[in-house]
Each structure stands twice: as structure tokens, then as C-alpha cells.
C-alpha atoms as a PDB file:
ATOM      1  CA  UNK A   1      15.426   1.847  17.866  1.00  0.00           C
ATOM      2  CA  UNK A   2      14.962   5.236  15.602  1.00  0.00           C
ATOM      3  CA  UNK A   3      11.994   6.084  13.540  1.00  0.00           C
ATOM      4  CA  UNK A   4      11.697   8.411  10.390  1.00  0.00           C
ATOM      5  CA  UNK A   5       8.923  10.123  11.381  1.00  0.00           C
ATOM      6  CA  UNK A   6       9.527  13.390   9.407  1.00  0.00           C
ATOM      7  CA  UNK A   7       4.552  16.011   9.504  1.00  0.00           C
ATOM      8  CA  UNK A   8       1.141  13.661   9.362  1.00  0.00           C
ATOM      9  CA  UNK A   9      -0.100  12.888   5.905  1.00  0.00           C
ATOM     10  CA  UNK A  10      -3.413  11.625   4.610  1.00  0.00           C
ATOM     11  CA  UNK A  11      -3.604   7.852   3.727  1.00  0.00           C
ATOM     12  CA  UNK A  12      -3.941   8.163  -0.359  1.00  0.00           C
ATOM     13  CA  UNK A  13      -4.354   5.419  -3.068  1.00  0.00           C
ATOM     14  CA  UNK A  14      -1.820   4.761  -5.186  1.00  0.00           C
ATOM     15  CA  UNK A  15      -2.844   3.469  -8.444  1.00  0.00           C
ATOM     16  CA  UNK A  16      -0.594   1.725 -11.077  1.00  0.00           C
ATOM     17  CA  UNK A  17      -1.458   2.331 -15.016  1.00  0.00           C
ATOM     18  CA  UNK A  18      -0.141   1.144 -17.733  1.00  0.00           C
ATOM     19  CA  UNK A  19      -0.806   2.387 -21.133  1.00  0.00           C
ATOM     20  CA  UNK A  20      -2.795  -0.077 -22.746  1.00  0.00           C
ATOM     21  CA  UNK A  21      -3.416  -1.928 -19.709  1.00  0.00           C
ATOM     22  CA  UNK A  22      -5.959  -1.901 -16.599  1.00  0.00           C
ATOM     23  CA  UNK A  23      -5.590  -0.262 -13.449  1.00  0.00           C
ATOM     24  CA  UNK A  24      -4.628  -2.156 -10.395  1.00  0.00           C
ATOM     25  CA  UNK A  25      -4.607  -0.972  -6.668  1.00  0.00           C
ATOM     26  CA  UNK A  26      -1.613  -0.851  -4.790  1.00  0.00           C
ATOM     27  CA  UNK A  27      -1.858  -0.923  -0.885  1.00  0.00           C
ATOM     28  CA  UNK A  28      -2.640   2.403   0.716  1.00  0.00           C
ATOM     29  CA  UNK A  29       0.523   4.180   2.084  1.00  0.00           C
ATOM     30  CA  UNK A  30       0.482   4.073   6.212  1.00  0.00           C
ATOM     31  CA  UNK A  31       0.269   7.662   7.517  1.00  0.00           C
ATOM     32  CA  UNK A  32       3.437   9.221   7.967  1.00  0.00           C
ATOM     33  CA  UNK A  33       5.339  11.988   9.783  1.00  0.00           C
ATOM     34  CA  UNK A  34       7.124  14.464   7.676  1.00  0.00           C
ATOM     35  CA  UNK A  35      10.004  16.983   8.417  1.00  0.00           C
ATOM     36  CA  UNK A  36       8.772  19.639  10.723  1.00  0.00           C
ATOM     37  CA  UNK A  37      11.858  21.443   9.802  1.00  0.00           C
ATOM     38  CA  UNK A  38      12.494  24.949   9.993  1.00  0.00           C
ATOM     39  CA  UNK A  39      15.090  26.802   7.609  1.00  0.00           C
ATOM     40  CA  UNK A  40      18.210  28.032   9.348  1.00  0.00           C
ATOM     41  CA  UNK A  41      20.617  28.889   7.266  1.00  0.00           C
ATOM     42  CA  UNK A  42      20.357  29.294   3.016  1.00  0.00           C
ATOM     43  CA  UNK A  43      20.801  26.426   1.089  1.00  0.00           C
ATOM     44  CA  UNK A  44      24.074  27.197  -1.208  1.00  0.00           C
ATOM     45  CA  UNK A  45      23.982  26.133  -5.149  1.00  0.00           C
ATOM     46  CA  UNK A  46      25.064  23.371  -5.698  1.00  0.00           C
ATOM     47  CA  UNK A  47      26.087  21.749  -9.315  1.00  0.00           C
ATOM     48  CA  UNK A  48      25.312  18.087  -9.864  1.00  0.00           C
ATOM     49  CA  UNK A  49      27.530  15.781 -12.156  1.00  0.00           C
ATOM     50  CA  UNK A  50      25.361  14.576 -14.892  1.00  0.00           C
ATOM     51  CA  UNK A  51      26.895  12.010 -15.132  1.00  0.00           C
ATOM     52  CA  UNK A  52      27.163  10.535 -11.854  1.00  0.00           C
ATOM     53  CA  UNK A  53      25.068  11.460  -8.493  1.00  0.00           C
ATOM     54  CA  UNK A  54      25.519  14.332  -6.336  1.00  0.00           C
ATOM     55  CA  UNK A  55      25.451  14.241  -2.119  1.00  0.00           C
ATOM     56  CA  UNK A  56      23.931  17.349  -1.018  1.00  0.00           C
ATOM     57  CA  UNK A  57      24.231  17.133   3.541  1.00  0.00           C
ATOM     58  CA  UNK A  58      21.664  19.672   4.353  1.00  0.00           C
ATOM     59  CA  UNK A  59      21.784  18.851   8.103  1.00  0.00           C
ATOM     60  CA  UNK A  60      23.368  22.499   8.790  1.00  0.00           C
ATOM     61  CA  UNK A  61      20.469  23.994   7.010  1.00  0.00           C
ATOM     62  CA  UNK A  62      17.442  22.903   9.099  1.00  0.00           C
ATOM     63  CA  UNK A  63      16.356  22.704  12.503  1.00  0.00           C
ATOM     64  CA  UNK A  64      13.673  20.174  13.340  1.00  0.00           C
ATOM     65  CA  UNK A  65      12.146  20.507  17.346  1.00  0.00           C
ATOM     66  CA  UNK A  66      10.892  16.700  16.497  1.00  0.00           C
ATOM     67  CA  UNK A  67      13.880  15.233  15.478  1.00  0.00           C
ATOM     68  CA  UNK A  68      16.334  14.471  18.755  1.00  0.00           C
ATOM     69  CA  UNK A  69      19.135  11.953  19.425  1.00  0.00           C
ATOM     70  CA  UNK A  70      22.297  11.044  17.853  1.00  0.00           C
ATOM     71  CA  UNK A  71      22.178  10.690  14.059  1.00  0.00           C
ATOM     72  CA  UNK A  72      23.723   8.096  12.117  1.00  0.00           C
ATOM     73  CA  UNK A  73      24.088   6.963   8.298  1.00  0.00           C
ATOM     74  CA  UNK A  74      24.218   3.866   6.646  1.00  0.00           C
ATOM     75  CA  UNK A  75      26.111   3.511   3.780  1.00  0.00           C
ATOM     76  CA  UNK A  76      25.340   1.556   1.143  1.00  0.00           C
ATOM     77  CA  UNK A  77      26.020   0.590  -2.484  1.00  0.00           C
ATOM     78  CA  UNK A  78      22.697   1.717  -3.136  1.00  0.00           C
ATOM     79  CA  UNK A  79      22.290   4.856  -0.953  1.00  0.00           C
ATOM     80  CA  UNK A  80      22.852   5.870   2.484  1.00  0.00           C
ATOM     81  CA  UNK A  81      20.114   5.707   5.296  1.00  0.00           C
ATOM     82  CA  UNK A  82      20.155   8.311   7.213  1.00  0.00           C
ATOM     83  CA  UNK A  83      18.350   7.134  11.254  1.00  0.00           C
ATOM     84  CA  UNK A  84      17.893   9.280  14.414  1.00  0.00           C
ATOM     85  CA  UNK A  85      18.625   7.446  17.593  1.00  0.00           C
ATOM     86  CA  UNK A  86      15.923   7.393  20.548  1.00  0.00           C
ATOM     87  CA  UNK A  87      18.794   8.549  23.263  1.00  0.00           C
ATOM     88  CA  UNK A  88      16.710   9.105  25.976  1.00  0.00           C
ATOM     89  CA  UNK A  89      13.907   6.849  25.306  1.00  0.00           C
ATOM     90  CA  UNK A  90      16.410   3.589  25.108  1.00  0.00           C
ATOM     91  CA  UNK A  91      20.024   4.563  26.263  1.00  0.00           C
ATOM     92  CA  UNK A  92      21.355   1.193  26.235  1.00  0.00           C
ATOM     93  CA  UNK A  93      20.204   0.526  23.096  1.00  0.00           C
ATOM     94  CA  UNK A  94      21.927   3.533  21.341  1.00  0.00           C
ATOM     95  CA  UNK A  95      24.951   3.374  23.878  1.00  0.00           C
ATOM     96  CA  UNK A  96      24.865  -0.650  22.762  1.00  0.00           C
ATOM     97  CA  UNK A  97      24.901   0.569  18.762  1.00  0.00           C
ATOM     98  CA  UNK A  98      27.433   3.280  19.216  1.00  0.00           C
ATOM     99  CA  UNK A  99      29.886   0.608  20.693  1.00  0.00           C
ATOM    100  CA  UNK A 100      29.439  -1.813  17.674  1.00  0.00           C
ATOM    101  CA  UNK A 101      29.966   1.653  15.318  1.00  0.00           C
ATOM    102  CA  UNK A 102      32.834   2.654  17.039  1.00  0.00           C
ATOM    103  CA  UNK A 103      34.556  -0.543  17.250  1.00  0.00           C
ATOM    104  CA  UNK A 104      33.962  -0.922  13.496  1.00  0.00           C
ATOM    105  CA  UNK A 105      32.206  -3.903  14.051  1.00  0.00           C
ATOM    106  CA  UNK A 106      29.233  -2.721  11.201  1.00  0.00           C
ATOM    107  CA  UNK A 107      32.304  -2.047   8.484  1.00  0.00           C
ATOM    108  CA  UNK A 108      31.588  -3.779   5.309  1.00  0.00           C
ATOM    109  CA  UNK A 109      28.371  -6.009   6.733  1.00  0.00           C
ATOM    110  CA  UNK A 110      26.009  -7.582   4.788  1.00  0.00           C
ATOM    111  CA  UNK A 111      22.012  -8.126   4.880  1.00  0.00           C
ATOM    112  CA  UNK A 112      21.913 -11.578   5.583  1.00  0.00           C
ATOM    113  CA  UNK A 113      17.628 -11.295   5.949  1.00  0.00           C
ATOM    114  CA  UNK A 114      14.856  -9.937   4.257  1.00  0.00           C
ATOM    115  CA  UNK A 115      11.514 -11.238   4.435  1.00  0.00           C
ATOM    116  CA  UNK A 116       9.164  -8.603   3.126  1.00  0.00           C
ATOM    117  CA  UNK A 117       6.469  -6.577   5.005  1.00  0.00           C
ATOM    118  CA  UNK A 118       8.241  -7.984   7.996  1.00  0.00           C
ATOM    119  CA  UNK A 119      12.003  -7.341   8.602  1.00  0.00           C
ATOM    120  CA  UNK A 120      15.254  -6.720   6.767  1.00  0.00           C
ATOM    121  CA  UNK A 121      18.038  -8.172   8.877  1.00  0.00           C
ATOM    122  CA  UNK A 122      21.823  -6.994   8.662  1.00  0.00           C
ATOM    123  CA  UNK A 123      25.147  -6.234  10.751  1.00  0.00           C
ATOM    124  CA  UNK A 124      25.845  -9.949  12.051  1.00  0.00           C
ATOM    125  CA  UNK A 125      28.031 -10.817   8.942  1.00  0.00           C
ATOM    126  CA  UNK A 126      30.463  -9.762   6.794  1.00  0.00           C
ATOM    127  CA  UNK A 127      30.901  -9.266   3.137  1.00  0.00           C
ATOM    128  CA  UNK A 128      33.076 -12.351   3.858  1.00  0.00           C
ATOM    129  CA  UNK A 129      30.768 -14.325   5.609  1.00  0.00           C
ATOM    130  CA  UNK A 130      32.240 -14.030   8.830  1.00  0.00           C
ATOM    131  CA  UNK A 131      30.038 -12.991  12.110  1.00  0.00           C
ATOM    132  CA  UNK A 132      31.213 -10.223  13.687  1.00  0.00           C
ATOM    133  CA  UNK A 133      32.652  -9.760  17.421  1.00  0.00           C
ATOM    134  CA  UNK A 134      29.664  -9.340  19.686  1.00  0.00           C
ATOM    135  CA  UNK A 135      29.748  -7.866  23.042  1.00  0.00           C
ATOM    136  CA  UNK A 136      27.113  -8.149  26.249  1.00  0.00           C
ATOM    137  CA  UNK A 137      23.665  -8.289  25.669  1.00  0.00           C
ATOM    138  CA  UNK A 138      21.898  -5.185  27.097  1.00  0.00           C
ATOM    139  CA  UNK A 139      18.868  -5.144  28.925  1.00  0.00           C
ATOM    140  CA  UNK A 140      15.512  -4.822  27.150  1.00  0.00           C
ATOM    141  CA  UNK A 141      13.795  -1.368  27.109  1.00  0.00           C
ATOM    142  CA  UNK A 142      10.382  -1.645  25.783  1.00  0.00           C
ATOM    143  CA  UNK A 143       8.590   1.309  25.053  1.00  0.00           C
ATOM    144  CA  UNK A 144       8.417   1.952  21.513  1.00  0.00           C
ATOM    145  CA  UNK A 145       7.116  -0.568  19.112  1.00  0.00           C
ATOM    146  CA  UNK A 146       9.238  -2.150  16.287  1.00  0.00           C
ATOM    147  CA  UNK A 147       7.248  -0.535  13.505  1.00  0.00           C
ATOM    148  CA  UNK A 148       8.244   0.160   9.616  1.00  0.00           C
ATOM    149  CA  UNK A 149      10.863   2.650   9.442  1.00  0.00           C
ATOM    150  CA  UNK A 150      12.422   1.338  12.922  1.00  0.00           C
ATOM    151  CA  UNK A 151      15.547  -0.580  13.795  1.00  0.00           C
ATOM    152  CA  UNK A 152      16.101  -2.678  16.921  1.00  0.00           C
ATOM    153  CA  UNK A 153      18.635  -5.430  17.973  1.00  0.00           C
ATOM    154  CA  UNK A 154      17.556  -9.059  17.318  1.00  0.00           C
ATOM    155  CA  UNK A 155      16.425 -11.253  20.555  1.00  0.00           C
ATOM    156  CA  UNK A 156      16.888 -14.393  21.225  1.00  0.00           C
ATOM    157  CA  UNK A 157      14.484 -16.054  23.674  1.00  0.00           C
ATOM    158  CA  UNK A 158      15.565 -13.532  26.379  1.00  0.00           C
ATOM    159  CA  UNK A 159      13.780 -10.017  26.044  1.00  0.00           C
ATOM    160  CA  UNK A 160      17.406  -9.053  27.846  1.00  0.00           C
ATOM    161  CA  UNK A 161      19.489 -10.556  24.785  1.00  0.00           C
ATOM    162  CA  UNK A 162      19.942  -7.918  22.185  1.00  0.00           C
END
């Protein structure tokens, strides 16, 4: 499981407007953690293609206390997605993911699932349609809720199946 939990922020409104048009609420934003980051090194300049976009890694720049475990990204088409791994809080989990990474079981999967305001579901298929080579389940470690901005292995029945 990981978590972007970057300092707390209040719960504010966000309001849509349209010129012309009435307003209409839009749910309130959940409180979130921010970067509690601390500058350790200066941040070079950096020119940006206008015509294309620009990947700035500012990982060497900042220190966060809050922020421990292995880092990943995901790539995709539309971004990358950057996630910090709970290490010590579910090793078999991360040790589980790092396996499936290193064997380059996740190259070129799909998201086969999305059901919003509940789960977006990837990494079983390929861009081919094709599952991918699974290993041993691990054993569950419960601890830390599957909450937005968290990943986890699906389950079967088994709590012991991811």
C-alpha cells in the first residue's frame, strides 16, 4: 500500500461557474497531507519546450522526514504517478510489488477497472490482453486502510491471497 500524504489542509468548497450560467457545488475536497519538505539543494533552471512538456525530477532537491520507503513511478501515456512504498509497515507487500517490477511483469499493462469513487484496477493484463505471470500470494498485513490515494493487491476470498 503507499499513500500521498504530502501537510494538513482545510476542507474548502469548490464551486463551478460558468459565465452566463448558475453556480453548482462540487463535493468538498477530503483533507489532505502536503509535502513537509525541506529544501536541500537549489533547484537549477530549467527551459521547457513550448511545444511539448518538460520532466523536471526534483527528488535530489528536497528532503521530506514524512515521506519513507522505496519510491516508485508509474508511467503512463498520460503522466507518471509517482507512490512511496510503506516498507516497514507491510514488507511483504512491497517485497511482493518489487518482485512483479523487477520481473517486468507491470511492462506495458493496462487498467482493466475503474469504477469511480471506489477503485481503479490495473497490472493483471496486458496491452495485449494477456494476464500476466503471477507468483505466491503473500500473507495479509492489515494495518493501514485502503483509502483514496492508496494502492493494495486485489483479494480474493482469502485475506492471505494478494
Amino acid at each position: 500500500m503507499t499513500s500521498f500524504n504530502p501537510g494538513r489542509m482545510s476542507r474548502p468548497s469548490v464551486v463551478s461557474r460558468k459565465r452566463g450560467a448558475s453556480s453548482r457545488a462540487v463535493e468538498p475536497l477530503e483533507q489532505r497531507t502536503f509535502l513537509n519538505a525541506t529544501l536541500v539543494q537549489p533547484i537549477a533552471a530549467v527551459n521547457g519546450s513550448p511545444s511539448g512538456s518538460t520532466t523536471i525530477d526534483l527528488t535530489q532537491n528536497f528532503n521530506d522526514p514524512t515521506v519513507t520507503g522505496t519510491t516508485v513511478e508509474i508511467q503512463t501515456p498520460k503522466g507518471n504517478i509517482p507512490l512511496t512504498l510503506f516498507d516497514s509497515q507491510t514488507p511483504k507487500t512491497v517485497a511482493n510489488f518489487e518482485h512483479y517490477i523487477s520481473a517486468g511483469e507491470y511492462n506495458n499493462v493496462i487498467i482493466h477497472r475503474s469504477v469511480p469513487g471506489f477503485v481503479i484496477q490495473g497490472g493483471g493484463y496486458t496491452t495485449s490482453g494477456s494476464a500476466i505471470s503471477t507468483f505466491a500470494p503473500v500473507q495479509g498485513e492489515p494495518g493501514i486502510s485502503n483509502t483514496t490515494g492508496t494502492i493494495a493487491m486485489a483479494l480474493s476470498t482469502s485475506p492471505n491471497s494478494g
